[in-house]
Protein backbone atom coordinates (compact mmCIF):
# COMPACT_ATOMS: atom_id res chain seq x y z
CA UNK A 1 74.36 128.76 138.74
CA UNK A 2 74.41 124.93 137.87
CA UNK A 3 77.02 123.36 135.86
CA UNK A 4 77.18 122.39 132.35
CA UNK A 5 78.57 119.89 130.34
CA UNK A 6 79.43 119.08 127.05
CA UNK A 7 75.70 117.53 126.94
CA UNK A 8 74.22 120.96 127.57
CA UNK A 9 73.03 122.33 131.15
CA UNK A 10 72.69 119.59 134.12
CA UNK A 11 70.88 119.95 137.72
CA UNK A 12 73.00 119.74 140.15
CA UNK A 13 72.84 119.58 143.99
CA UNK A 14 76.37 120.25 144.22
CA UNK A 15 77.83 123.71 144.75
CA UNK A 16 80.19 124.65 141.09
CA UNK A 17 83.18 124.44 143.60
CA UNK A 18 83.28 121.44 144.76
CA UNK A 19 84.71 118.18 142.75
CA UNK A 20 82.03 115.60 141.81
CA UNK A 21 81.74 112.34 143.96
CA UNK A 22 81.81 109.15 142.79
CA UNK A 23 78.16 108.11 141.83
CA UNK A 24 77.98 111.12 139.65
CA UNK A 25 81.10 110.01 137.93
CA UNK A 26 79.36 106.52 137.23
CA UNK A 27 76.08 107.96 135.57
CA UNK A 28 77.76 109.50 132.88
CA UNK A 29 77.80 107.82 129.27
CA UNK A 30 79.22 108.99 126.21
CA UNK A 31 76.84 109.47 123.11
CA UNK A 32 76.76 106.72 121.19
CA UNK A 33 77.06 108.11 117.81
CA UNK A 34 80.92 108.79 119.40
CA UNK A 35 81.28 104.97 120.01
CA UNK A 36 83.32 102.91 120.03
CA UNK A 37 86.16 105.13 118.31
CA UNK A 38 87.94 104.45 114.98
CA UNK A 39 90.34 101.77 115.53
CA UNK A 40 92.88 103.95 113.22
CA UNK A 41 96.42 102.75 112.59
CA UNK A 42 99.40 104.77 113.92
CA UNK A 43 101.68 103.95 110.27
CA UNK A 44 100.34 104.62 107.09
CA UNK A 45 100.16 101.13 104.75
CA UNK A 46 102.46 101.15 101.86
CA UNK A 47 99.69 101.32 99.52
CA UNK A 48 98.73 104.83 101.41
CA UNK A 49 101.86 105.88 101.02
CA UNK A 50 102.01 105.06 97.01
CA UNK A 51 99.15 107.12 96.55
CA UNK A 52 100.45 110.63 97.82
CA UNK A 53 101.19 113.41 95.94
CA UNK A 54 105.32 113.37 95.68
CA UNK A 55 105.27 116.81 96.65
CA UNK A 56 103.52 115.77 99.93
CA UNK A 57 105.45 112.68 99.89
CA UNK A 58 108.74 115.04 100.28
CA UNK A 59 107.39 116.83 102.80
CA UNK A 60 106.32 113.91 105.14
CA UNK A 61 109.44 111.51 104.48
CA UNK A 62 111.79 113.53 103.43
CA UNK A 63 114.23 113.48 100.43
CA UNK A 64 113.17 110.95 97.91
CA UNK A 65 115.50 111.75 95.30
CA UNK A 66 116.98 108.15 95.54
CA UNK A 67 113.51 107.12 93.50
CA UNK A 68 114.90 106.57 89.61
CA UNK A 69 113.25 108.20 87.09
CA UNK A 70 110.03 106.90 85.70
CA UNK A 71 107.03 107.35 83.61
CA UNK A 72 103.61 106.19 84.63
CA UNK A 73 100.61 105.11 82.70
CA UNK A 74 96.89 105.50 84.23
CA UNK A 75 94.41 104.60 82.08
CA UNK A 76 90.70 103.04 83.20
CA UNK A 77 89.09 99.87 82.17
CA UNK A 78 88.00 99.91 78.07
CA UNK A 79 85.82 98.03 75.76
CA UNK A 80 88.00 96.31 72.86
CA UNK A 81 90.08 93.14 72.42
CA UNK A 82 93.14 95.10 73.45
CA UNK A 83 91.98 95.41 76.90
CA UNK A 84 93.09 91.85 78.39
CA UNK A 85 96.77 92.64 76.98
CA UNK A 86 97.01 96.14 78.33
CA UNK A 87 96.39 95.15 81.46
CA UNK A 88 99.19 92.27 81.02
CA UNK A 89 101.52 94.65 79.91
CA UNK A 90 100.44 97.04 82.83
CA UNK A 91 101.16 94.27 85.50
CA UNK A 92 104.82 93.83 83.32
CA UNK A 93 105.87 97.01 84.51
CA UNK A 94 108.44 98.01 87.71
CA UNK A 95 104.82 98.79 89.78
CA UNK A 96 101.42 97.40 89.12
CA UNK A 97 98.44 98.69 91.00
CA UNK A 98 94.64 99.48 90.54
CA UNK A 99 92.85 101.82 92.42
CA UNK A 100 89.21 102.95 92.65
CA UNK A 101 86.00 100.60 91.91
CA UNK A 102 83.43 100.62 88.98
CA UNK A 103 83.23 103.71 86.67
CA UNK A 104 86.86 105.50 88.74
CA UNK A 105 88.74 102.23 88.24
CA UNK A 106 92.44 103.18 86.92
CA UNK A 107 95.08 101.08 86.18
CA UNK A 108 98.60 102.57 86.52
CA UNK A 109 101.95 100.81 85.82
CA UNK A 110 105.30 102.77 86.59
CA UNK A 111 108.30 101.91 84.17
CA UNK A 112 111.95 102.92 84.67
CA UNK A 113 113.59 103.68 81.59
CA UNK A 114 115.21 100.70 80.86
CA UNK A 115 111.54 98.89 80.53
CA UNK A 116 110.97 101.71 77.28
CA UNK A 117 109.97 98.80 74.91
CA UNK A 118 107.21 97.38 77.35
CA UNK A 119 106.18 101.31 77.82
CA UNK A 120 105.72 101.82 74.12
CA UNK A 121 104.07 98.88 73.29
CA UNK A 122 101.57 99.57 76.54
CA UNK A 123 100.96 103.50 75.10
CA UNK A 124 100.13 102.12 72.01
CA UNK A 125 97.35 100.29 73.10
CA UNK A 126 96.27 102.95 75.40
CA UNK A 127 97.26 105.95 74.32
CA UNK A 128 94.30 106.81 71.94
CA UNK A 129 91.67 106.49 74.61
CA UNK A 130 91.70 110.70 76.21
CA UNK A 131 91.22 109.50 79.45
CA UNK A 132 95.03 107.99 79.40
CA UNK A 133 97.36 109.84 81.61
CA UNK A 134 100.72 110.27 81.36
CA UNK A 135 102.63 110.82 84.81
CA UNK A 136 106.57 111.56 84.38
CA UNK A 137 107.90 110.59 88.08
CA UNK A 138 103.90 110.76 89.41
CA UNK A 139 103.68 113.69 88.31
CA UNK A 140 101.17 115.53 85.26
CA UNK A 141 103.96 117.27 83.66
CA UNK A 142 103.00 119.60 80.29
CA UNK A 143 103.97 117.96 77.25
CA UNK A 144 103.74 114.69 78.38
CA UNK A 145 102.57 113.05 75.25
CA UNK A 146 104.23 114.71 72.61
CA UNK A 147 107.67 115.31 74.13
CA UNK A 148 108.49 113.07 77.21
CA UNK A 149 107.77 109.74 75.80
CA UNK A 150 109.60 110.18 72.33
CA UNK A 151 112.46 110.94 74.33
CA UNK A 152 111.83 107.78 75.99
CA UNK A 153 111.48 105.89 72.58
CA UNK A 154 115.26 106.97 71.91
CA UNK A 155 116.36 104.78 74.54
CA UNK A 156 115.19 101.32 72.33
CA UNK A 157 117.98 100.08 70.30
C-alpha cells in the first residue's frame, strides 16, 4: 500500500516502514494558498481590548470592578448642523473612540459621573436620532433612556 499525505495519495518506492531520506524531504512544498502564515500578534492592542464584551472582558482579565461607573453614548454620523458639536462634545468625554467605516461608523464617548453636564448636553443633541445607544458601564441595560440618565441628571447642581 503506498503512503499518503496530507496532499492526497503519493507513489512511493519506499516500503510504509521505513523513514523517508533526505531528497524526498526536499521535494516537498507547502500549498501556497497556506503561505506565508498570518504574522498575528501574541497581545491583544488596547483598542482590541476596549471593544470586548465586559462579560468576556471578566472572563479573560479577570476582576474589573476597579472600572468606575459610567454611561456611554454610541451614536453614528448624522446630517444637521448639530453634528460638528456632537462629535466635540463626544471627544470631551473620559474615552473618545470611533469604530467601523462608512454606513457602520459609530461614535461612542464614555463619561463618569462627574462629567453629567457634558453627558446631558451630548444626549440632547443625539438623543432623538433611534439609532443612539445608551450603554450604562458598556453595557445595553433596559431602561436606559428613561430611567438611568435622569438619575444621572440629579447629579448637576
Amino acid at each position: 500500500m503506498g503512503s499518503y499525505s496530507c496532499a492526497g495519495p503519493k507513489a512511493s518506492s519506499q516500503p510504509a516502514d521505513t523513514p523517508p531520506n533526505e531528497t524526498a524531504a526536499s521535494e516537498y512544498r507547502p500549498s501556497d494558498r497556506f503561505w506565508p502564515y498570518v504574522d498575528v500578534p501574541e497581545e491583544p492592542s488596547d483598542e482590541e481590548l476596549a471593544l470586548l464584551d465586559p462579560d468576556l472582558r471578566e472572563i479573560l482579565l479577570g476582576d474589573t470592578s476597579d472600572r468606575p461607573f459610567s454611561v456611554t453614548l454610541v451614536f453614528p454620523p448624522f446630517d444637521g448642523p448639530d453634528y460638528d458639536r456632537a462629535v466635540e462634545l463626544a471627544r470631551a468625554s473620559t474615552e473618545y473612540r470611533v469604530t467601523g467605516s462608512g454606513a457602520a461608523m459609530r461614535h461612542r464617548a464614555r463619561f463618569l459621573p462627574t462629567e453629567a453636564r457634558g453627558l446631558k448636553a451630548l444626549f440632547e443633541l443625539v438623543g432623538p436620532y433611534d439609532a443612539c445607544e445608551v450603554l450604562v458601564d458598556d453595557r445595553p441595560v433596559p431602561y436606559a433612556r428613561e430611567l438611568w440618565l435622569p438619575l444621572i441628571w440629579f447629579l448637576i447642581r
